[in-house]
Each structure stands twice: as structure tokens, then as C-alpha cells.
C-alpha atoms as a PDB file:
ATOM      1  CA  UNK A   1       0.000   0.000   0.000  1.00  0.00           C
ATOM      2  CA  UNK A   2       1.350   3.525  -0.858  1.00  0.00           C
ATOM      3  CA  UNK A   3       1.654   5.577   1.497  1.00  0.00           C
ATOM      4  CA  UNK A   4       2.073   9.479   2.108  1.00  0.00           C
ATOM      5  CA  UNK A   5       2.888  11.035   5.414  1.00  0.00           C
ATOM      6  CA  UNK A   6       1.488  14.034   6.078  1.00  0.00           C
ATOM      7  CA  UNK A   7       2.379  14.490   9.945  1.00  0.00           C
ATOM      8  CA  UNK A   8      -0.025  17.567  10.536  1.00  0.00           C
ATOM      9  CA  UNK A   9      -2.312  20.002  12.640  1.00  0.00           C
ATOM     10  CA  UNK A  10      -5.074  21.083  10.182  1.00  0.00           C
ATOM     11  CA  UNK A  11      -9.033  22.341  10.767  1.00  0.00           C
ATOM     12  CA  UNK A  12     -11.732  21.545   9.126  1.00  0.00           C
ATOM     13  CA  UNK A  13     -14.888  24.466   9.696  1.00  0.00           C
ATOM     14  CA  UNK A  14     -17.577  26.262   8.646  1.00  0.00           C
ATOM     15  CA  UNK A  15     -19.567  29.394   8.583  1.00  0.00           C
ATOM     16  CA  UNK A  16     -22.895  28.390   8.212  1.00  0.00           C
ATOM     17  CA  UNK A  17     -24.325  32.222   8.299  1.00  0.00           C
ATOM     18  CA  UNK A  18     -21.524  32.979   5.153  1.00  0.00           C
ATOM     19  CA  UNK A  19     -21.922  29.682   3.507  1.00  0.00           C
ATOM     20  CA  UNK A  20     -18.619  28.853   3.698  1.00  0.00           C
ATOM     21  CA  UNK A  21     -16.083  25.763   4.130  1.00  0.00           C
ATOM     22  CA  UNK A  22     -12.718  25.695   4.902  1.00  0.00           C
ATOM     23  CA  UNK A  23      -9.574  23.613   5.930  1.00  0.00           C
ATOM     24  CA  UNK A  24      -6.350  25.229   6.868  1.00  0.00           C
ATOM     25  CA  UNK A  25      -3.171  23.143   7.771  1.00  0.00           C
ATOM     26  CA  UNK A  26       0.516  23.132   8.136  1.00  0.00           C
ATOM     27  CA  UNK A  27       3.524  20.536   8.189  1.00  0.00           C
ATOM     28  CA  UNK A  28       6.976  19.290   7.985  1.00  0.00           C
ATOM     29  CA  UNK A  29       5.731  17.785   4.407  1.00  0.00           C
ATOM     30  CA  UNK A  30       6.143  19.328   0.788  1.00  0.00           C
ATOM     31  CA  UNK A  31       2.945  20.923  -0.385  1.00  0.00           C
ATOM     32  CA  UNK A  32       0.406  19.863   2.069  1.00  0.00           C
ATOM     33  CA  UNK A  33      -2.053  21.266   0.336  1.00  0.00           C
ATOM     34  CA  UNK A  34      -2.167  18.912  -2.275  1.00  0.00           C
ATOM     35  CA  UNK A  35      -3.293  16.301   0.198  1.00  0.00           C
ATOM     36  CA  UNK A  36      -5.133  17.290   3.350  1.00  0.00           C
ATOM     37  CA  UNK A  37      -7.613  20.237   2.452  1.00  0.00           C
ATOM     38  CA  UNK A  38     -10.795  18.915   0.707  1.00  0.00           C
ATOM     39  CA  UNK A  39     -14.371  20.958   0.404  1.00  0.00           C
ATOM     40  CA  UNK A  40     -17.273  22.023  -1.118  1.00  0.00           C
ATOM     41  CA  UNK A  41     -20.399  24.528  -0.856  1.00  0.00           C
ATOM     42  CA  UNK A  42     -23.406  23.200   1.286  1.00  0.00           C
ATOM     43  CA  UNK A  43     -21.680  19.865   1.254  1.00  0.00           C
ATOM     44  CA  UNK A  44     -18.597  19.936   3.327  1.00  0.00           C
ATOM     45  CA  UNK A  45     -14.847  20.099   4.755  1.00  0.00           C
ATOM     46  CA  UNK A  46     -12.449  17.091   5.351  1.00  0.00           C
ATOM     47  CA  UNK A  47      -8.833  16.949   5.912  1.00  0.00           C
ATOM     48  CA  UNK A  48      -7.236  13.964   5.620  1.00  0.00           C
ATOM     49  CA  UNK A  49      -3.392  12.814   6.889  1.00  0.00           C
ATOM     50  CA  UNK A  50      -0.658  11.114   9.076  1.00  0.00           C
ATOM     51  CA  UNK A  51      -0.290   7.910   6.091  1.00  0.00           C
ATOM     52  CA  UNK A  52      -2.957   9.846   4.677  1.00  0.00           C
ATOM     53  CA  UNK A  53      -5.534   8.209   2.071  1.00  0.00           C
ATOM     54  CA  UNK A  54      -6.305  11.054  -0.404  1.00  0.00           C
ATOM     55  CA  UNK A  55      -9.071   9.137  -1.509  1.00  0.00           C
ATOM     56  CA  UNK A  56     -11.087  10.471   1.553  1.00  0.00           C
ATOM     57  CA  UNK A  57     -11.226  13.608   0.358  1.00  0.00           C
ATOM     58  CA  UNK A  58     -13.886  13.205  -3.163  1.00  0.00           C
ATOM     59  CA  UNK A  59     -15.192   9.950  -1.588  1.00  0.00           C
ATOM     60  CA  UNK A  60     -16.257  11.286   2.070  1.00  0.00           C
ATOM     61  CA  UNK A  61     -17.475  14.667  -0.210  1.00  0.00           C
ATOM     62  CA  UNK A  62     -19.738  12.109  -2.217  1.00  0.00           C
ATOM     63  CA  UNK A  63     -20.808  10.191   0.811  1.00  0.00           C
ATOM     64  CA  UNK A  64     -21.471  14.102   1.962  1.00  0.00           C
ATOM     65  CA  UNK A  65     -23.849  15.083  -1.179  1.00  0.00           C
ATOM     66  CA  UNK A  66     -25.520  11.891  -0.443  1.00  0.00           C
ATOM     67  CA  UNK A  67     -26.740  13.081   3.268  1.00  0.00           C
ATOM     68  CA  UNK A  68     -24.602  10.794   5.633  1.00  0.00           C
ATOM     69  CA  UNK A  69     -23.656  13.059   8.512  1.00  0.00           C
ATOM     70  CA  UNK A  70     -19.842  13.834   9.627  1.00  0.00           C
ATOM     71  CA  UNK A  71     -19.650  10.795  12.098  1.00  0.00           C
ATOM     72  CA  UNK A  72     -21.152   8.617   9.223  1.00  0.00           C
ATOM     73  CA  UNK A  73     -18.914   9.720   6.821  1.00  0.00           C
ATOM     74  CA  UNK A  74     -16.043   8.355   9.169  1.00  0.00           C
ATOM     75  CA  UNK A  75     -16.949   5.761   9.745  1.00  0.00           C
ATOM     76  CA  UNK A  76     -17.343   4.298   6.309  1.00  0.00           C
ATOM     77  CA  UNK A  77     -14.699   5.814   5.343  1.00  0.00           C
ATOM     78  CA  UNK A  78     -12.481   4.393   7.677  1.00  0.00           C
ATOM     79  CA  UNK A  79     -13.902   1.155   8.244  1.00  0.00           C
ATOM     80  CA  UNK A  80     -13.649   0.261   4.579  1.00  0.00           C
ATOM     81  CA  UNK A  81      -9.985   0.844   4.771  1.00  0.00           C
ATOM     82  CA  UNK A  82      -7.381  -1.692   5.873  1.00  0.00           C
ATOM     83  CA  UNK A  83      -4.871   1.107   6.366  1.00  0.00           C
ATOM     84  CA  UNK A  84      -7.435   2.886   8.976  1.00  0.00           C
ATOM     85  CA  UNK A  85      -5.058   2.192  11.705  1.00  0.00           C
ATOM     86  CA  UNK A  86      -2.250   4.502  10.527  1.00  0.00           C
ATOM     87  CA  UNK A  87      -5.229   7.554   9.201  1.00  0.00           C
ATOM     88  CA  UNK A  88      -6.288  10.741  10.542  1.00  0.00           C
ATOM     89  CA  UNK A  89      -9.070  12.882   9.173  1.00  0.00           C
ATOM     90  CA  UNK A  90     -11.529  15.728  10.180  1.00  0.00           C
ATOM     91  CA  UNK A  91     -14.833  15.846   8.820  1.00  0.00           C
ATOM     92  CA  UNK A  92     -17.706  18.700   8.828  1.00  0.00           C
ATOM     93  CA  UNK A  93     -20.758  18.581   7.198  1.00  0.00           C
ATOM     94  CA  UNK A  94     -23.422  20.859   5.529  1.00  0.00           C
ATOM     95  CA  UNK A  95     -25.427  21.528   8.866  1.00  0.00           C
ATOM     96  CA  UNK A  96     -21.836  21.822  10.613  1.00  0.00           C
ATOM     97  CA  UNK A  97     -21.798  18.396  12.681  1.00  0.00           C
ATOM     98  CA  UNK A  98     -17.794  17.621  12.822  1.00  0.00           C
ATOM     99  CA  UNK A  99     -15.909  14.238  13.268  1.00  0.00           C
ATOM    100  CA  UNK A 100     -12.404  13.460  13.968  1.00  0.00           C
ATOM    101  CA  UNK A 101     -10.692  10.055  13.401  1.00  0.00           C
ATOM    102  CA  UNK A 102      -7.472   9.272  14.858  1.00  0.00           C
ATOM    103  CA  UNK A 103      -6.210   5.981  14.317  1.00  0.00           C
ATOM    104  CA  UNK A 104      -4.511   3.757  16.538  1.00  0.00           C
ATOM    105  CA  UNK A 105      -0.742   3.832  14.760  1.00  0.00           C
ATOM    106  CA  UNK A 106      -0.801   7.456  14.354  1.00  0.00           C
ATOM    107  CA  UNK A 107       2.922   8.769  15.776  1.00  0.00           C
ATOM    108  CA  UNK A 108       2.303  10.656  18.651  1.00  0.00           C
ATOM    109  CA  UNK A 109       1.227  13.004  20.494  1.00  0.00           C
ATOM    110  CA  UNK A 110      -1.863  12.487  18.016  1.00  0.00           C
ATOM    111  CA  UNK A 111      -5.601  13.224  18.346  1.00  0.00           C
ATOM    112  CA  UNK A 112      -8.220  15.453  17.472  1.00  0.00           C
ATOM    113  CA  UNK A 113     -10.867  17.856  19.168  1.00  0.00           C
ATOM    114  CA  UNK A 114     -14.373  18.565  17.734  1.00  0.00           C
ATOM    115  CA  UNK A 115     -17.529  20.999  18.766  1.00  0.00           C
ATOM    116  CA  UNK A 116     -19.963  23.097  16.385  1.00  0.00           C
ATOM    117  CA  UNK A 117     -18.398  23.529  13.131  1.00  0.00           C
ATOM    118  CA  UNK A 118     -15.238  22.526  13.482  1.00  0.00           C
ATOM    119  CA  UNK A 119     -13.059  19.455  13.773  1.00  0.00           C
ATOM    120  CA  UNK A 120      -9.601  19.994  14.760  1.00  0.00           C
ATOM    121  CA  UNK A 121      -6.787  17.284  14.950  1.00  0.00           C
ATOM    122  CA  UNK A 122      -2.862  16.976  14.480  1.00  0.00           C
ATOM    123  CA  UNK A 123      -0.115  14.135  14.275  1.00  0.00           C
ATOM    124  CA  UNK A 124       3.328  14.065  15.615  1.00  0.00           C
ATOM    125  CA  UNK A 125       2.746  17.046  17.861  1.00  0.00           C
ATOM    126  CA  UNK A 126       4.517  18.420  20.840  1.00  0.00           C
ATOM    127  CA  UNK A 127       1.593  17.875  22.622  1.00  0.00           C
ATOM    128  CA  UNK A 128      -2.107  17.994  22.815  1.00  0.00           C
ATOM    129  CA  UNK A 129      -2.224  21.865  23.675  1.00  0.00           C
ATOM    130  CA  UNK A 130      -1.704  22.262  19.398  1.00  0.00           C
ATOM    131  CA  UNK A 131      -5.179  20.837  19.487  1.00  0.00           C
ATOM    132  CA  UNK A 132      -6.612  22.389  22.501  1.00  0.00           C
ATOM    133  CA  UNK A 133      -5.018  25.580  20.681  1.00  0.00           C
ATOM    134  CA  UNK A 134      -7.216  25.680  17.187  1.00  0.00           C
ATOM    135  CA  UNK A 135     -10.236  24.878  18.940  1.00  0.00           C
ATOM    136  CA  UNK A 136     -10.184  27.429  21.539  1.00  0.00           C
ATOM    137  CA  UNK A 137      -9.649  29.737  18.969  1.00  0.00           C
ATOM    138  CA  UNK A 138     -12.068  28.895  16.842  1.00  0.00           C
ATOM    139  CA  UNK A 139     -14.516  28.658  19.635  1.00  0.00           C
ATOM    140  CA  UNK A 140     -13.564  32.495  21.060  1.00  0.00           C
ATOM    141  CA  UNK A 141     -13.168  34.154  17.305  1.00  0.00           C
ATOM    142  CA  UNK A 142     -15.474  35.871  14.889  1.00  0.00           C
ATOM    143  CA  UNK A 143     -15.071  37.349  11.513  1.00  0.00           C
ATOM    144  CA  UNK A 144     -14.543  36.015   7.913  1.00  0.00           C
ATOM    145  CA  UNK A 145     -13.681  31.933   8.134  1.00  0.00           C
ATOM    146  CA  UNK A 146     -10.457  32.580   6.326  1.00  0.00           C
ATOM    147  CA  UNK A 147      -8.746  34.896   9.129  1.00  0.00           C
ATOM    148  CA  UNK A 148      -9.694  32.660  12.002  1.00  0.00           C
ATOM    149  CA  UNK A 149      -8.657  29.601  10.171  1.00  0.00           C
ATOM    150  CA  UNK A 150      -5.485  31.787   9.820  1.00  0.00           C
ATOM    151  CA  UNK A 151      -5.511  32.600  13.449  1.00  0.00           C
ATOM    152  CA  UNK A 152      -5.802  28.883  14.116  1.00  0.00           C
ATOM    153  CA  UNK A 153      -3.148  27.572  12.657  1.00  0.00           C
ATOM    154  CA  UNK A 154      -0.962  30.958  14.284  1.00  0.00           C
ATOM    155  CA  UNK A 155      -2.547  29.622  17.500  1.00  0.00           C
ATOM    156  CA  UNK A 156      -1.133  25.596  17.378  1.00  0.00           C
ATOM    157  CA  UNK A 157       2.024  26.570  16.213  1.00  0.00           C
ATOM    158  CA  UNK A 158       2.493  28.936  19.345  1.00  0.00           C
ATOM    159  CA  UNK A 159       1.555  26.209  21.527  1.00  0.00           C
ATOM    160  CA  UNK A 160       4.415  24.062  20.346  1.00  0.00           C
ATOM    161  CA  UNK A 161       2.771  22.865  16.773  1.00  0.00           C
ATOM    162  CA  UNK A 162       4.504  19.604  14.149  1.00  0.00           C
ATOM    163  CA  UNK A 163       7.499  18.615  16.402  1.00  0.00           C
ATOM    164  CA  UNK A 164       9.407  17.804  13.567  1.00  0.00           C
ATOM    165  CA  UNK A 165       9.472  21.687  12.612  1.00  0.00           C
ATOM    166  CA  UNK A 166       7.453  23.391  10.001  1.00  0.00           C
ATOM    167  CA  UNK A 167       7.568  22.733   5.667  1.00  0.00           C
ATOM    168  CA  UNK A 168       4.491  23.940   4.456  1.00  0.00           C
ATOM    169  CA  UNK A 169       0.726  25.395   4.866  1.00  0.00           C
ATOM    170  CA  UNK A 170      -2.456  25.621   2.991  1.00  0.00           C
ATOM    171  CA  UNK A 171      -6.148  27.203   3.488  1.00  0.00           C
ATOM    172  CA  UNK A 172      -8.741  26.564   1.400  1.00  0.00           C
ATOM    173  CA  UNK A 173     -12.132  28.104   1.664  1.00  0.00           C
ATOM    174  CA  UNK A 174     -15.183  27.704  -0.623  1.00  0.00           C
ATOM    175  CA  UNK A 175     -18.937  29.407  -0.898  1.00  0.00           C
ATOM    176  CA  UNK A 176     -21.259  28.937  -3.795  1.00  0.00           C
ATOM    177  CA  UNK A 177     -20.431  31.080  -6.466  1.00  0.00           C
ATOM    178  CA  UNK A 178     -18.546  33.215  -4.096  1.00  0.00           C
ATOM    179  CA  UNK A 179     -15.205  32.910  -6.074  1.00  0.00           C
ATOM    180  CA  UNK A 180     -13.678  34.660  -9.191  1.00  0.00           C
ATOM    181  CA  UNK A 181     -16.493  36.997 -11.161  1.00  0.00           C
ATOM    182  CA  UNK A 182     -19.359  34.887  -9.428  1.00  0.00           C
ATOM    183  CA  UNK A 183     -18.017  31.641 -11.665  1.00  0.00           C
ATOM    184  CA  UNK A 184     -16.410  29.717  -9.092  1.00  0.00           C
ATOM    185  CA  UNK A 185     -17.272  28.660  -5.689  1.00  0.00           C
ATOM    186  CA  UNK A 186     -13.345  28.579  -4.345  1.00  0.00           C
ATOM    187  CA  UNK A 187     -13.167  31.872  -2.689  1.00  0.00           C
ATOM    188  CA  UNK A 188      -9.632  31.667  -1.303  1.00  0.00           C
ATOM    189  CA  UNK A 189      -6.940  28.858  -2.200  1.00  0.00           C
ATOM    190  CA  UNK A 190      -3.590  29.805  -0.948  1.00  0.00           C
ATOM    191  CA  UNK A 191      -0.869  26.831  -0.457  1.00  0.00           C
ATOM    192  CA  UNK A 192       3.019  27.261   0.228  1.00  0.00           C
ATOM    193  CA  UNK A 193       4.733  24.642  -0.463  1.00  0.00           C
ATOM    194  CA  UNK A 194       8.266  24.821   0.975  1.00  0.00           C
ATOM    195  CA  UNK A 195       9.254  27.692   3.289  1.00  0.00           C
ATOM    196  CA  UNK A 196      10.974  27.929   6.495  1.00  0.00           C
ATOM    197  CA  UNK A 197       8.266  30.168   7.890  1.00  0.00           C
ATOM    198  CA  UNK A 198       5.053  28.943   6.075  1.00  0.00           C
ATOM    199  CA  UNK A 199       2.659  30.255   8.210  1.00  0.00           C
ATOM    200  CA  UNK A 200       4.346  33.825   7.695  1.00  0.00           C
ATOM    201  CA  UNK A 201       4.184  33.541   3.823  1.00  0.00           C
ATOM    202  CA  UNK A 202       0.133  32.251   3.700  1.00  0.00           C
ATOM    203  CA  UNK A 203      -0.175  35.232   5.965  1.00  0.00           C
ATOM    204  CA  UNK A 204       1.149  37.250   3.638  1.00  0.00           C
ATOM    205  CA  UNK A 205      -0.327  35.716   0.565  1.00  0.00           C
ATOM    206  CA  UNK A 206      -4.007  35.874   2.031  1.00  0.00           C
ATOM    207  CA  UNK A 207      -2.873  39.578   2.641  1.00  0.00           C
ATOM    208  CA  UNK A 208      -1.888  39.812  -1.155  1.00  0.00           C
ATOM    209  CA  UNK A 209      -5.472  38.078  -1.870  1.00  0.00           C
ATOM    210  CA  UNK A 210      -7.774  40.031  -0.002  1.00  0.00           C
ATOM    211  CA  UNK A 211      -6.512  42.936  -1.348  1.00  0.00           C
ATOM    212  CA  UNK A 212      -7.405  41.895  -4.816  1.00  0.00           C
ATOM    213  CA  UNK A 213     -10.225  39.725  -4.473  1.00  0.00           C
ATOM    214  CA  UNK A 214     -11.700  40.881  -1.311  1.00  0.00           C
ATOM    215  CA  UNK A 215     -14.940  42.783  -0.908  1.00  0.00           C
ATOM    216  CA  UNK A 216     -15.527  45.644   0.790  1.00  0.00           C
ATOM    217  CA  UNK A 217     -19.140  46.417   2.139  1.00  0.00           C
ATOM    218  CA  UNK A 218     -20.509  49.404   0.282  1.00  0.00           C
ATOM    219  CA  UNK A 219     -21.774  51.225   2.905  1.00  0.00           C
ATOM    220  CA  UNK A 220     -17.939  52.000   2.892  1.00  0.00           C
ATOM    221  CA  UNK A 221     -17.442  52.852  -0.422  1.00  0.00           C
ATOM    222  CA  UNK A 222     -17.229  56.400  -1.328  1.00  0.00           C
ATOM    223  CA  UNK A 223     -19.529  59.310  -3.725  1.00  0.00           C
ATOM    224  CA  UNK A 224     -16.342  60.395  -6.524  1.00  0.00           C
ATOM    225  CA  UNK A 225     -18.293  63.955  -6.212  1.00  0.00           C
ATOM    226  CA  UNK A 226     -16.072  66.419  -7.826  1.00  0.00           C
ATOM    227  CA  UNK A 227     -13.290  66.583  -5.911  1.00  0.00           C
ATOM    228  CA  UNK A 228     -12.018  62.627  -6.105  1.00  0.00           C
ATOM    229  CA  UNK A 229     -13.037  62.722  -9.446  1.00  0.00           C
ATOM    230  CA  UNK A 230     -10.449  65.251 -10.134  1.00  0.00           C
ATOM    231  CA  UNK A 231      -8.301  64.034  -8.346  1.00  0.00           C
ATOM    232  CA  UNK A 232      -8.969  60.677  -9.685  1.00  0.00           C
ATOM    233  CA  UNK A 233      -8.056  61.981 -13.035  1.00  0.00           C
ATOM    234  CA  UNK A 234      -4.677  63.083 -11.808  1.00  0.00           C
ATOM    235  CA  UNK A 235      -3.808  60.372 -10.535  1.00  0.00           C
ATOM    236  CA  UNK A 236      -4.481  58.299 -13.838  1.00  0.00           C
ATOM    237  CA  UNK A 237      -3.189  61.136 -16.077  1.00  0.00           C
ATOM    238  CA  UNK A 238       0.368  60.362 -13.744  1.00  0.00           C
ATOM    239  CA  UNK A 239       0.118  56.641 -14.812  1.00  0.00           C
ATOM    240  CA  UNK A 240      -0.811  57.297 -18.218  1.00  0.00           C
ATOM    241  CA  UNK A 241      -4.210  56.564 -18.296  1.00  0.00           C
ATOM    242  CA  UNK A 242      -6.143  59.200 -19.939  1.00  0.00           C
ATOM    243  CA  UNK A 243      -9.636  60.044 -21.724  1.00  0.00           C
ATOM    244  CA  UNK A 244     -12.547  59.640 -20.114  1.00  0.00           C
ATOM    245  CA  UNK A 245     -12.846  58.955 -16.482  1.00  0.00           C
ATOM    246  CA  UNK A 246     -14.600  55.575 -15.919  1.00  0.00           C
ATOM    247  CA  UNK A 247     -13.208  54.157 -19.396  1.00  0.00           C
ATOM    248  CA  UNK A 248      -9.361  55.030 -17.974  1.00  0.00           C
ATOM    249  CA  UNK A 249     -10.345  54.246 -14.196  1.00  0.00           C
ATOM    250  CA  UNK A 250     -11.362  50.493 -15.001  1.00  0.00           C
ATOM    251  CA  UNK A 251      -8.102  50.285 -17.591  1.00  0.00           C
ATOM    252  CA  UNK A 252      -5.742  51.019 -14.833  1.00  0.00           C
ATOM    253  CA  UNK A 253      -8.047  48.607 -12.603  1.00  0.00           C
ATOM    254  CA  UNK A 254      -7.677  45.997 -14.836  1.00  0.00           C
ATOM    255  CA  UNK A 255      -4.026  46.554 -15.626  1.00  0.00           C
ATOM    256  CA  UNK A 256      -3.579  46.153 -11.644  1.00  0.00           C
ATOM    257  CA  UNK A 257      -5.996  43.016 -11.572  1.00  0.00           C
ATOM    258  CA  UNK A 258      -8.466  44.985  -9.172  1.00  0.00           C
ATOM    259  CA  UNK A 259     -11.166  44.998 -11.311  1.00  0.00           C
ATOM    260  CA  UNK A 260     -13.476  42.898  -9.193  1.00  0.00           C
ATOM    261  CA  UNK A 261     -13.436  46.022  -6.439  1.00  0.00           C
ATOM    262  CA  UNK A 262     -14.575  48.362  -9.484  1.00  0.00           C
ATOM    263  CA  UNK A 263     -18.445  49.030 -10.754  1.00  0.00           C
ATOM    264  CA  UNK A 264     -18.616  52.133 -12.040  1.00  0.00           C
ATOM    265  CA  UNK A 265     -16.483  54.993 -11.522  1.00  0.00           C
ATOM    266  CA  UNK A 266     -19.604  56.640  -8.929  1.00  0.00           C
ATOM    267  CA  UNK A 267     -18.517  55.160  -6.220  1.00  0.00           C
ATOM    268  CA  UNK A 268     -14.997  54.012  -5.234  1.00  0.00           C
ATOM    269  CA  UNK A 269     -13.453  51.328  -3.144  1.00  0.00           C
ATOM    270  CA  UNK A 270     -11.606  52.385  -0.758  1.00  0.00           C
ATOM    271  CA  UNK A 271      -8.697  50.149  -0.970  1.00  0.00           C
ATOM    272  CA  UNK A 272      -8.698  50.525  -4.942  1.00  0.00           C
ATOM    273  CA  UNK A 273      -8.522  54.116  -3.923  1.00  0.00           C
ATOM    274  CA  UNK A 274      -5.167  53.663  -1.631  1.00  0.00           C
ATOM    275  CA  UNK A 275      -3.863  51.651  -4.282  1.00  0.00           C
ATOM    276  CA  UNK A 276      -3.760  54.294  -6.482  1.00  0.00           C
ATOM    277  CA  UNK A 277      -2.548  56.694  -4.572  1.00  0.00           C
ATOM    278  CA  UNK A 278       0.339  54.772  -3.297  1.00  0.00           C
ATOM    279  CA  UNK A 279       1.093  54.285  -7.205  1.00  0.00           C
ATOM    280  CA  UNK A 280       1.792  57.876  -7.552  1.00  0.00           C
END
């Protein structure tokens, strides 16, 4: 039997008011987020790992569609695999029921904590306060899912995290039709692969991300009266962007790739606003 080890801390959550899923994750293992994260909108969040079957990931999402529950989904999972012994995986459904599996053979310290919307676990840890560490933050944080999956994964590593050291992180995070241009229901996929400080660098990418595909409520957008629309025009006129004001406004948007925070040039974003100030 092949096997891959992904010795890991990951969640698995959701945001049932946002409609959202998510796993986040980190390890001394290349490109853990080709393995452990799996999800889908309405359906589901799983992370599998330690000798980790990736198969877990599109069959427990089937076995998801199909209406089993979290702790249903583990268990056939699981108990149709000979290699159970030596698996770990996190599980949380639609209606946000969680399960975590830890199997016998996993290398400790190894186990997993669950509660509403969340199932945390981790393999080859310092200790059991990496565990006790994502789910109290989960439990005490509020905001978008992606930031306190973020915080989560901040929060194990603090409390001693992979005691083999750290390789590599991932967060994934899906809503229907909440991705790219209202096509694609992965809001936020971020993975770093190799990197002495991976939790740093997803920080930093998610940063990168949010500025360009994040959404800012429009009550705090603001009126281009005539003022910011002058100024708006110097600004672009600076960059080379000239004509007429909305045609050069989305030009230099798209040129920047922030064309999803632009409708119109009677209102602004606020951060597309910064960003072109700090251009000039």
C-alpha cells in the first residue's frame, strides 16, 4: 500500500451564516495542500493525513452530497480501509456536525478535538495543547472563516505545533459562487509549499489576496463627487491613463488586476482608492 505522510495540525470548519467551508493546515511535508484540504459549498470540509488516504477527500465529499452526517462519513470511510489504523481525518458537514478520526498507529502526540463547526486534529505534535489551541480559537473568534482559520493555525504553532518543525501550509475556503467573477465557488486557495516560515508567507499571501479579491461592504465605499473625481483623473493622467474617467479608471483597474473592487467609476473602493494613490 502507498503511502504518504502528512504528519499535521489542520481544521476543518464552517460558517454556516456565510456559507462557507474551509480547511487550513501546516507541516513538515512538501505541499500539504495537495493532500489534506478537501471541500465544497453546502456539502462539506475534510482533511485527511498522518499515512494519509487522499481518496477520503472526493469519496467522504460524495458520501457528503448523499446526506450521511460527519460521524457517518467516518466511519465508512475508515472502516472500509485496511490502512485505517495509521489515518487521521476531520470531517464537517453541511449543517456543521464535525468528526475526527485518529487511528490507533498514528505517531504521537496524536488526536483530534471537535464541537460546532469545526473538527480539529494533528499528528506528531509536541503535545495535545496544538489541538486544545485551534479549537479554543475557533470557539472564542469571529469574523470572515479565512482569518480565524489563519488565526488557528498561528494559535497551534504557538503552543508548540509539528514537532518535527514546520515545511508547508495551505487554506482553502469555498462558498457557492462566491469565487472569481461569481463563476467559481473557491473563494480563497492559498498553499506554500516549501518555506521555512510557512505560516508567515500564507499570511502574507491571504494579505496579497484580499486585497485583490476581497470585498468591501458598500456602505464604505465612497460618492467620486467632484473633488475625487479630479483628483482621480490626476492620478491616472500620472500613470498614463487618460480620456474619459470611468473608461481610464477600469483600464488602470484591470491593468492592476483589481477589477473585481470596481463598478462604475460613482462610487470608489476604498482600498482601490489607496492603491492608487500609493502608485503615484
Amino acid at each position: 500500500m502507498a503511502r504518504s505522510v502528512v504528519a499535521t495540525y489542520s481544521i476543518a470548519a464552517c460558517d454556516r451564516d456565510a456559507g462557507q467551508w474551509g480547511v487550513a493546515t501546516q507541516s513538515k511535508f512538501l505541499s500539504v495542500g495537495s493532500v489534506v484540504p478537501w471541500a465544497e459549498p453546502g456539502v462539506g470540509a475534510i482533511a485527511t493525513q498522518a499515512y494519509a488516504n487522499p481518496r477520503y477527500g472526493p469519496e467522504g465529499l460524495a458520501l457528503l452530497r448523499d446526506g450521511l452526517s460527519a460521524e457517518e462519513v467516518v466511519e465508512r470511510l475508515t472502516s472500509a480501509d485496511e490502512g485505517r489504523d495509521h489515518r487521521q481525518l476531520g470531517v464537517v458537514d453541511g449543517q456543521g456536525r464535525a468528526a475526527s478520526y485518529t487511528g490507533s498507529e498514528c505517531m504521537e502526540w496524536a488526536g483530534g478535538r471537535t464541537g460546532d463547526c469545526y473538527a480539529a486534529q494533528g499528528n506528531i505534535l509536541v503535545s495535545a495543547e496544538t489541538v486544545d489551541a485551534i479549537a479554543e480559537t475557533f470557539e472564542s473568534s469571529s469574523g470572515p472563516l479565512a482569518t480565524r482559520l489563519l488565526d488557528c493555525l498561528d494559535a497551534a504553532q504557538a503552543a508548540g505545533g509539528d514537532r518535527r518543525g514546520q515545511q508547508s501550509a495551505a487554506l482553502l475556503i469555498v462558498e457557492k459562487d462566491g469565487g472569481y467573477a461569481g463563476l467559481s465557488d473557491v473563494v480563497v486557495e492559498l498553499r506554500v509549499e516549501d518555506h521555512e516560515r510557512p505560516l508567515e508567507e500564507l499570511r502574507r499571501l491571504y494579505g496579497l489576496h484580499d486585497a485583490i479579491f476581497g470585498k468591501t461592504p458598500e456602505r464604505f465605499w465612497l460618492d467620486v463627487d467632484d473633488e475625487l473625481a479630479t483628483e482621480l483623473r490626476e492620478h491616472l493622467a500620472r500613470l498614463g491613463y487618460e480620456g474619459e474617467l470611468g473608461d481610464a479608471f477600469f483600464t488602470w483597474a484591470g491593468t492592476e488586476n483589481l477589477e473585481e473592487r470596481v463598478d462604475g467609476v460613482e462610487r470608489v473602493d476604498p482600498v482601490v482608492l489607496e492603491a492608487l494613490r500609493r502608485q503615484t
